[in-house]
PDB file of N, CA and C in Angstrom:
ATOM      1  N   UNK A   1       0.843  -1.185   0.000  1.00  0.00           N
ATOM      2  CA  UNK A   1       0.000   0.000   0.000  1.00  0.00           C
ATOM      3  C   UNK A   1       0.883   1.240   0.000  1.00  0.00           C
ATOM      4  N   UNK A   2       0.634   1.970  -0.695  1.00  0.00           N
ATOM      5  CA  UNK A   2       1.409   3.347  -0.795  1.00  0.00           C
ATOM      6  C   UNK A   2       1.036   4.634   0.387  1.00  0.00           C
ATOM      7  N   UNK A   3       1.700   4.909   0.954  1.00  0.00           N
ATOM      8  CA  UNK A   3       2.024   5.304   2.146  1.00  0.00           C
ATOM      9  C   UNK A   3       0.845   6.508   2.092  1.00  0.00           C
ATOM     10  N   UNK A   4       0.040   6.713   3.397  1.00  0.00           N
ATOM     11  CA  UNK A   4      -0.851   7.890   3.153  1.00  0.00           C
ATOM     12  C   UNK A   4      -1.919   7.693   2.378  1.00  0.00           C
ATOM     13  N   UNK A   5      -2.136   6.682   1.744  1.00  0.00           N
ATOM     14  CA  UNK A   5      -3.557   6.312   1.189  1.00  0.00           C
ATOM     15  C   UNK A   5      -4.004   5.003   1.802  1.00  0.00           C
ATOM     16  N   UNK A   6      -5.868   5.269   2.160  1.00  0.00           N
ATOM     17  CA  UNK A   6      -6.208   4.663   2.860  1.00  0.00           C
ATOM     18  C   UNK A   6      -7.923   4.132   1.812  1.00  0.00           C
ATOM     19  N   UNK A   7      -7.377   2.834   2.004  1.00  0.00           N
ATOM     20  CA  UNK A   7      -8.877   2.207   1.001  1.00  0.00           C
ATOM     21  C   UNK A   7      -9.869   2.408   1.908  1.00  0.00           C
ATOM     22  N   UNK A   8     -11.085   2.177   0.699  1.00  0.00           N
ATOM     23  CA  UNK A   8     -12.624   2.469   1.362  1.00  0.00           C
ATOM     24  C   UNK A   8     -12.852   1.971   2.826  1.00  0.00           C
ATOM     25  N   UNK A   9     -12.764   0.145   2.818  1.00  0.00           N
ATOM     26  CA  UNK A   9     -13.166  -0.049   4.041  1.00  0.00           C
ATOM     27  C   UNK A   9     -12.251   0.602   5.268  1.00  0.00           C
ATOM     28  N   UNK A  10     -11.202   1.087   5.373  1.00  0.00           N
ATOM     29  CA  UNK A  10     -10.370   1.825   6.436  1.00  0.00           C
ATOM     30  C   UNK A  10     -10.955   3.132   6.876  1.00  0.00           C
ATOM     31  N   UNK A  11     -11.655   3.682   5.285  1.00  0.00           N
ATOM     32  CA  UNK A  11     -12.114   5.179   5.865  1.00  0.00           C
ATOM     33  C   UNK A  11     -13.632   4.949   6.449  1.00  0.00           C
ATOM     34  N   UNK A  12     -14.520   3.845   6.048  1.00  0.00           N
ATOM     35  CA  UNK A  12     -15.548   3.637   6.744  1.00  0.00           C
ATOM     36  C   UNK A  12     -15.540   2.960   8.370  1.00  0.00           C
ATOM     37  N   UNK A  13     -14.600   2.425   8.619  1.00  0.00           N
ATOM     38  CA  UNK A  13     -14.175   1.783  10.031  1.00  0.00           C
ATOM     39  C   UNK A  13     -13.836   3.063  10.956  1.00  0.00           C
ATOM     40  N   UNK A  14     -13.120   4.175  10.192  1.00  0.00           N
ATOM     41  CA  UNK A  14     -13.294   5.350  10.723  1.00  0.00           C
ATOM     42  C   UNK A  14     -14.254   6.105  11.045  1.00  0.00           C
ATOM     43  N   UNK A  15     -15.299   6.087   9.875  1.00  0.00           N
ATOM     44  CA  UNK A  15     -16.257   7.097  10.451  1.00  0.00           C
ATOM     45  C   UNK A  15     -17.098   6.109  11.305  1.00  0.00           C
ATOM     46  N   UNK A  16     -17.123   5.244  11.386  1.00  0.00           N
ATOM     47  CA  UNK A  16     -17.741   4.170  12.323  1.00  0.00           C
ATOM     48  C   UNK A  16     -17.772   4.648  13.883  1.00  0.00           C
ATOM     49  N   UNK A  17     -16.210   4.029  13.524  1.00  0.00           N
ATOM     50  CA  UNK A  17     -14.909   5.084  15.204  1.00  0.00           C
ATOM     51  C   UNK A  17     -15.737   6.283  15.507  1.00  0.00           C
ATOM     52  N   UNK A  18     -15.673   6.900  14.702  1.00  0.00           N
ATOM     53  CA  UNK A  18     -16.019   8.988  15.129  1.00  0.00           C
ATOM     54  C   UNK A  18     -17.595   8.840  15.293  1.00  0.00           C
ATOM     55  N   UNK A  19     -18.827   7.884  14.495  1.00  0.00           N
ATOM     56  CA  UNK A  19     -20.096   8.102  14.838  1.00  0.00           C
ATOM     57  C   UNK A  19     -20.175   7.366  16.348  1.00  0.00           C
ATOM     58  N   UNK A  20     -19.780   6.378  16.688  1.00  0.00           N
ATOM     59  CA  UNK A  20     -19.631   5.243  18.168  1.00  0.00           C
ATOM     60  C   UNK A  20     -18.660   6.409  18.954  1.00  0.00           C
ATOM     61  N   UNK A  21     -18.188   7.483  18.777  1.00  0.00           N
ATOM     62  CA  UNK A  21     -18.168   7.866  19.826  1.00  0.00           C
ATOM     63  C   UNK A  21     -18.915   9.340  20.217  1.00  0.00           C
ATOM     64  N   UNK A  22     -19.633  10.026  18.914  1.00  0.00           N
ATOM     65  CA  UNK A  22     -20.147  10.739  18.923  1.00  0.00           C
ATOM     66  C   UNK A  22     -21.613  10.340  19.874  1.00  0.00           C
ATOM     67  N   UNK A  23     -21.637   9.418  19.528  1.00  0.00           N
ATOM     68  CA  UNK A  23     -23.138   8.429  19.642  1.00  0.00           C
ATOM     69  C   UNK A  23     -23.249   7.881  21.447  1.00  0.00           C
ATOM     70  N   UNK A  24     -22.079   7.965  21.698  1.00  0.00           N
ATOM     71  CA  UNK A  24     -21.672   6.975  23.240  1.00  0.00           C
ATOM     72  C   UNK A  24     -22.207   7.747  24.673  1.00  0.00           C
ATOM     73  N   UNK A  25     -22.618   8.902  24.283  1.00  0.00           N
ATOM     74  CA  UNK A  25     -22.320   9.523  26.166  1.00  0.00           C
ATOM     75  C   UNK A  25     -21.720   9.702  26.685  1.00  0.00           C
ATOM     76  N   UNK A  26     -20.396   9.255  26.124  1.00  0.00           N
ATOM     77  CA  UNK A  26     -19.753   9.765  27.245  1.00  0.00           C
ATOM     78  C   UNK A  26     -19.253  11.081  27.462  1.00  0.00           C
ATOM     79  N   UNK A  27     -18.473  11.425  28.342  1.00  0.00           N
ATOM     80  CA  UNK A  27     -18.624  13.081  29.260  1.00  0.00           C
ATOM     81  C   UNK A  27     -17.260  13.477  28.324  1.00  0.00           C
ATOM     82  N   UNK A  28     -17.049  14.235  28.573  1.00  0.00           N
ATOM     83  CA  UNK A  28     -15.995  14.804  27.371  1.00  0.00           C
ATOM     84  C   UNK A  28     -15.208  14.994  27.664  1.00  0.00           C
ATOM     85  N   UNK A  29     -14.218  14.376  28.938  1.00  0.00           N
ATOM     86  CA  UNK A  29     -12.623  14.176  28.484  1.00  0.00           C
ATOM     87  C   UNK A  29     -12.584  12.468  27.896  1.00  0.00           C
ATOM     88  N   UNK A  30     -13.636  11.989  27.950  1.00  0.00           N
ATOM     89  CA  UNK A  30     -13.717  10.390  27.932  1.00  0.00           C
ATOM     90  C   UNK A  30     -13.776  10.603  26.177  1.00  0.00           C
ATOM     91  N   UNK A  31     -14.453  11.411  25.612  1.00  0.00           N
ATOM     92  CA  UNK A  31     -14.713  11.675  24.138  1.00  0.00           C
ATOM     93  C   UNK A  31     -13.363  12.405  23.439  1.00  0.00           C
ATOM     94  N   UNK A  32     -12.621  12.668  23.992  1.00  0.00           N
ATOM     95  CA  UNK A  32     -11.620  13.728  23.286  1.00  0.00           C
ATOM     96  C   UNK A  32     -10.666  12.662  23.825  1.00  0.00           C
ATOM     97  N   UNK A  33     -10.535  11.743  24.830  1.00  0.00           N
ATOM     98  CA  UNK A  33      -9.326  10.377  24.696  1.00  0.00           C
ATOM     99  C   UNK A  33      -9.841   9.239  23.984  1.00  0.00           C
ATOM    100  N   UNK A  34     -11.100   9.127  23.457  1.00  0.00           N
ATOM    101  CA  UNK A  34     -11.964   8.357  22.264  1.00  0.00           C
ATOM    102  C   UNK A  34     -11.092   8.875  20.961  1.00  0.00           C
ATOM    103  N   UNK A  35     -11.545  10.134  20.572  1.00  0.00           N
ATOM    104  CA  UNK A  35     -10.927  10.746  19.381  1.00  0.00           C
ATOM    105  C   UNK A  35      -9.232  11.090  19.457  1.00  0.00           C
ATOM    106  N   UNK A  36      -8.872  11.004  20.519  1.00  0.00           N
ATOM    107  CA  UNK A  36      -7.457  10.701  20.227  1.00  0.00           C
ATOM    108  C   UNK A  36      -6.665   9.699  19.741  1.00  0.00           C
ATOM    109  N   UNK A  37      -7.295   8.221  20.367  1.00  0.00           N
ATOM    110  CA  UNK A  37      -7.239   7.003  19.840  1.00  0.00           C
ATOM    111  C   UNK A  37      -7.355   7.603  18.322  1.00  0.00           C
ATOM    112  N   UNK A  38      -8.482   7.587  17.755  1.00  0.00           N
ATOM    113  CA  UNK A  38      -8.855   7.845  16.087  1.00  0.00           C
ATOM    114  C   UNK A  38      -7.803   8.411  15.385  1.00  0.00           C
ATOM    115  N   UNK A  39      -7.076   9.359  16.064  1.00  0.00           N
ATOM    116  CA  UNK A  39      -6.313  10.206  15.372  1.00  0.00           C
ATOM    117  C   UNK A  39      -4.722   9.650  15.392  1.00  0.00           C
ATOM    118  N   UNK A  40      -4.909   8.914  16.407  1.00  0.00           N
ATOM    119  CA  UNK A  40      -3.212   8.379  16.569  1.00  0.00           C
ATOM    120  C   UNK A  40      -2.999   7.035  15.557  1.00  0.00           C
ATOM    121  N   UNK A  41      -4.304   6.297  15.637  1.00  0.00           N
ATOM    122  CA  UNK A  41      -4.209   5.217  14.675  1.00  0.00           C
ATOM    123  C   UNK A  41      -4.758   5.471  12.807  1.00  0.00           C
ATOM    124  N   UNK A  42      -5.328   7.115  12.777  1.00  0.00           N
ATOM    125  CA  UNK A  42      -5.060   7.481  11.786  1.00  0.00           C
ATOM    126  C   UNK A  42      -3.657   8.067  10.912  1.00  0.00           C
ATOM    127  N   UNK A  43      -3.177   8.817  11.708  1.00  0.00           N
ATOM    128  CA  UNK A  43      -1.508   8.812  11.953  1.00  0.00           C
ATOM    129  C   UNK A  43      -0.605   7.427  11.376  1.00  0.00           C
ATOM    130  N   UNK A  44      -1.280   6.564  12.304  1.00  0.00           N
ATOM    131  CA  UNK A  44      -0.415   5.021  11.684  1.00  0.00           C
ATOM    132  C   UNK A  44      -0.609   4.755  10.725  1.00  0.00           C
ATOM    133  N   UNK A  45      -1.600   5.120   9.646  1.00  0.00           N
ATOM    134  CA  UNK A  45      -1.685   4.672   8.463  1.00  0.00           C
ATOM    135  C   UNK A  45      -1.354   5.514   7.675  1.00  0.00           C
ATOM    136  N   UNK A  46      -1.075   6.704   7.982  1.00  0.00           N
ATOM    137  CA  UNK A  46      -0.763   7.847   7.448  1.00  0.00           C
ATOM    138  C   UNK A  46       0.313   7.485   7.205  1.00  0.00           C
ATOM    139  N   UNK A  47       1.205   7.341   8.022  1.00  0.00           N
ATOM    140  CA  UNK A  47       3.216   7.328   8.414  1.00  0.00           C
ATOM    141  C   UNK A  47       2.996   5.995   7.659  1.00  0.00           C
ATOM    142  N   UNK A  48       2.226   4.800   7.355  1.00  0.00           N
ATOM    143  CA  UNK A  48       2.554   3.672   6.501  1.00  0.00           C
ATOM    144  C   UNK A  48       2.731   2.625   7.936  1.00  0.00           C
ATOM    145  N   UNK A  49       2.857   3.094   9.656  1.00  0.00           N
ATOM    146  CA  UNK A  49       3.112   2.128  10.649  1.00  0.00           C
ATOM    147  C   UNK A  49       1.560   0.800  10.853  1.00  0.00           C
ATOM    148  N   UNK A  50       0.906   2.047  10.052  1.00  0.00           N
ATOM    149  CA  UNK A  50      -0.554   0.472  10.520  1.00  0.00           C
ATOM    150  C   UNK A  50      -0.299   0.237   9.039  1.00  0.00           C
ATOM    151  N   UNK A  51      -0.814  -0.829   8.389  1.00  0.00           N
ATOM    152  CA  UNK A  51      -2.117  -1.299   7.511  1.00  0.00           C
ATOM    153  C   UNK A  51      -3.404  -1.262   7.751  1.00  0.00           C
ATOM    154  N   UNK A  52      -3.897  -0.929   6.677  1.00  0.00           N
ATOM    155  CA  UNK A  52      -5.437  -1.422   6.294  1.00  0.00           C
ATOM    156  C   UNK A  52      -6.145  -1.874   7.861  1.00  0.00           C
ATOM    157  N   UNK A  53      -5.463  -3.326   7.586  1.00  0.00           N
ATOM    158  CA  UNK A  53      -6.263  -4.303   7.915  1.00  0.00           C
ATOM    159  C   UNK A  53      -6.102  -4.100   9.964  1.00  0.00           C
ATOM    160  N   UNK A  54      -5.106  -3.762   9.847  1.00  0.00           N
ATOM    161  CA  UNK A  54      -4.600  -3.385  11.472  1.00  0.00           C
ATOM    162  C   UNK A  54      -5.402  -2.139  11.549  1.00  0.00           C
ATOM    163  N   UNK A  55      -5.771  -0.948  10.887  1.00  0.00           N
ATOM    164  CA  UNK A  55      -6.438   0.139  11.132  1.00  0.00           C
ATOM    165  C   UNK A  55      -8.115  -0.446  11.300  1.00  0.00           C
ATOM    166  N   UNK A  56      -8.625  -1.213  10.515  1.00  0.00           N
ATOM    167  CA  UNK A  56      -9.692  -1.313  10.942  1.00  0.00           C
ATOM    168  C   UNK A  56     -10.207  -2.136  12.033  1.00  0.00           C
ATOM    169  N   UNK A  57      -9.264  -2.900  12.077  1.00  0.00           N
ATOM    170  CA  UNK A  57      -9.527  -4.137  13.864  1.00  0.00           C
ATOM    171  C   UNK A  57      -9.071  -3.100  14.667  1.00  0.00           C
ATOM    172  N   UNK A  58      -8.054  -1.874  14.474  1.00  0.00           N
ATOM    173  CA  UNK A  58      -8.567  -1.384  15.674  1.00  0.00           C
ATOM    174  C   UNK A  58      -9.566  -0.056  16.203  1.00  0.00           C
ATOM    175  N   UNK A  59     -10.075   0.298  14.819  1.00  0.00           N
ATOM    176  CA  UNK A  59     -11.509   1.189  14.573  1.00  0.00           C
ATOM    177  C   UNK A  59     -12.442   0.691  15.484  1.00  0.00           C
ATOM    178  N   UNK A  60     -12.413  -1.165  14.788  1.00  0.00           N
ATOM    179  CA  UNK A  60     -13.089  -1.495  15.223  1.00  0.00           C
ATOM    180  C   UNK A  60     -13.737  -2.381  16.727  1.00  0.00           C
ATOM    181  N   UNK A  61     -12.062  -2.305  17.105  1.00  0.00           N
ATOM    182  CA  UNK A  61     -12.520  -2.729  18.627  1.00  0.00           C
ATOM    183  C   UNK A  61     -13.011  -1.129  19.490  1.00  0.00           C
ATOM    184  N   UNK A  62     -12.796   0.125  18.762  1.00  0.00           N
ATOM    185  CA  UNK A  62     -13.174   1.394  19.547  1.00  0.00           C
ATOM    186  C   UNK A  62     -14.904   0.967  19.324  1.00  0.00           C
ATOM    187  N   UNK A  63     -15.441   0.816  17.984  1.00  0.00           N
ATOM    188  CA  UNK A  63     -16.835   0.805  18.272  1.00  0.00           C
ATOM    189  C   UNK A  63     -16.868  -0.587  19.060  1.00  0.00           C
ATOM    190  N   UNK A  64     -16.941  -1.538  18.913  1.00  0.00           N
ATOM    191  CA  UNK A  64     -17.096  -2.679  19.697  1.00  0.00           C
ATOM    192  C   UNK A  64     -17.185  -2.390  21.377  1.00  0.00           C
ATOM    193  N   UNK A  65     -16.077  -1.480  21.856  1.00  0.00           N
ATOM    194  CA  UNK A  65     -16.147  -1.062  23.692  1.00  0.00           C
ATOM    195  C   UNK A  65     -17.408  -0.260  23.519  1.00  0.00           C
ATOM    196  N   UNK A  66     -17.981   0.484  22.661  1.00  0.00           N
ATOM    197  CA  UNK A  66     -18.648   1.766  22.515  1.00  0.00           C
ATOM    198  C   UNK A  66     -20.453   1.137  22.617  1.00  0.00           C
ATOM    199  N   UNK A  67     -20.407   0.473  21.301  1.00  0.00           N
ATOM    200  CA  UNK A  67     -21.477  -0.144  21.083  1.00  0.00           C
ATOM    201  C   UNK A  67     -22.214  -0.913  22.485  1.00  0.00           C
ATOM    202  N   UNK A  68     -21.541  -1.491  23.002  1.00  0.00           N
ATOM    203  CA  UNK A  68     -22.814  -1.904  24.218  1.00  0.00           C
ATOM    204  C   UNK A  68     -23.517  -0.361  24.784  1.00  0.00           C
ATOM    205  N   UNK A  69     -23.058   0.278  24.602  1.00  0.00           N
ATOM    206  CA  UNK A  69     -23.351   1.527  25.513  1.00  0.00           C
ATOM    207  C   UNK A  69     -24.489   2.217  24.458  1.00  0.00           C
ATOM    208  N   UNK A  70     -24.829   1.918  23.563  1.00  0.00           N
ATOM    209  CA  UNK A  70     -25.685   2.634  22.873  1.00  0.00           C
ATOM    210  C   UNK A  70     -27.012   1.679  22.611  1.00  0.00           C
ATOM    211  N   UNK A  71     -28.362   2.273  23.188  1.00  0.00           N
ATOM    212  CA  UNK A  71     -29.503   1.731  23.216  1.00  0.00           C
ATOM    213  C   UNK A  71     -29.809   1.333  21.994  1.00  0.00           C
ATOM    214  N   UNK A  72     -30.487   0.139  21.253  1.00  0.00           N
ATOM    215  CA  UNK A  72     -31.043  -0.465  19.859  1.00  0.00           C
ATOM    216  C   UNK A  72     -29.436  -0.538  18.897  1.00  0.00           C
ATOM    217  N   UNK A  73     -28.129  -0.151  19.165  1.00  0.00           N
ATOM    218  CA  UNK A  73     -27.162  -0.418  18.791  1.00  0.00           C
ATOM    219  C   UNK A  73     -27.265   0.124  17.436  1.00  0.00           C
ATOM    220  N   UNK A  74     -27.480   1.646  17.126  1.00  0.00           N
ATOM    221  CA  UNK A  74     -27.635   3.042  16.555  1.00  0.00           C
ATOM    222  C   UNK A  74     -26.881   3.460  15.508  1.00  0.00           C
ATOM    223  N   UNK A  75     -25.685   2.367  15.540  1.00  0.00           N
ATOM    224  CA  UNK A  75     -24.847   2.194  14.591  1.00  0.00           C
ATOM    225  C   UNK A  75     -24.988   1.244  13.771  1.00  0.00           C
ATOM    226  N   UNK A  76     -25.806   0.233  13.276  1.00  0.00           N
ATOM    227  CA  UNK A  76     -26.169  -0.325  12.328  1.00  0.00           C
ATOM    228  C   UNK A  76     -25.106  -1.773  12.163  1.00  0.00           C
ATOM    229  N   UNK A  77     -24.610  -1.896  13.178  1.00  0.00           N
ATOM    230  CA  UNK A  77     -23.205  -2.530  12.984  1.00  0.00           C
ATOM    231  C   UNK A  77     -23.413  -4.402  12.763  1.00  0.00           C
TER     232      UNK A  77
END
């Protein structure tokens, strides 16, 4: 993969990330160390240190902690 480009399913595991925590309740230093995660493991794929496939298992374990916390599970997941 060429460094700094990120395929479809990576950028949807993202906005996944950013709606599960928009979506979560929680109080807002808990939301701004949510979106830090996002941004540090966006970073990794940026710099070429994640892949793909490592960026979205770990998108997706952020919605996965997130998701119990949201009533009818709001994210479609």
């Amino acid at each position: 993969m060429a460094r700094g480009r990120w395929h479809v399913g990576t950028i949807v595991a993202r906005v996944r990330a950013s709606a599960a925590i928009g979506a979560s309740g929680l109080d807002a230093a808990e939301r701004a160390e949510r979106r830090a995660e996002v941004l540090r493991i966006a970073g990794g794929v940026d710099s070429g240190r994640l892949g793909d496939d490592q960026a979205i298992a770990a998108f997706g374990r952020i919605v996965d902690g997130l998701q119990s916390d949201l009533p009818g599970s709001a994210l479609g997941a």
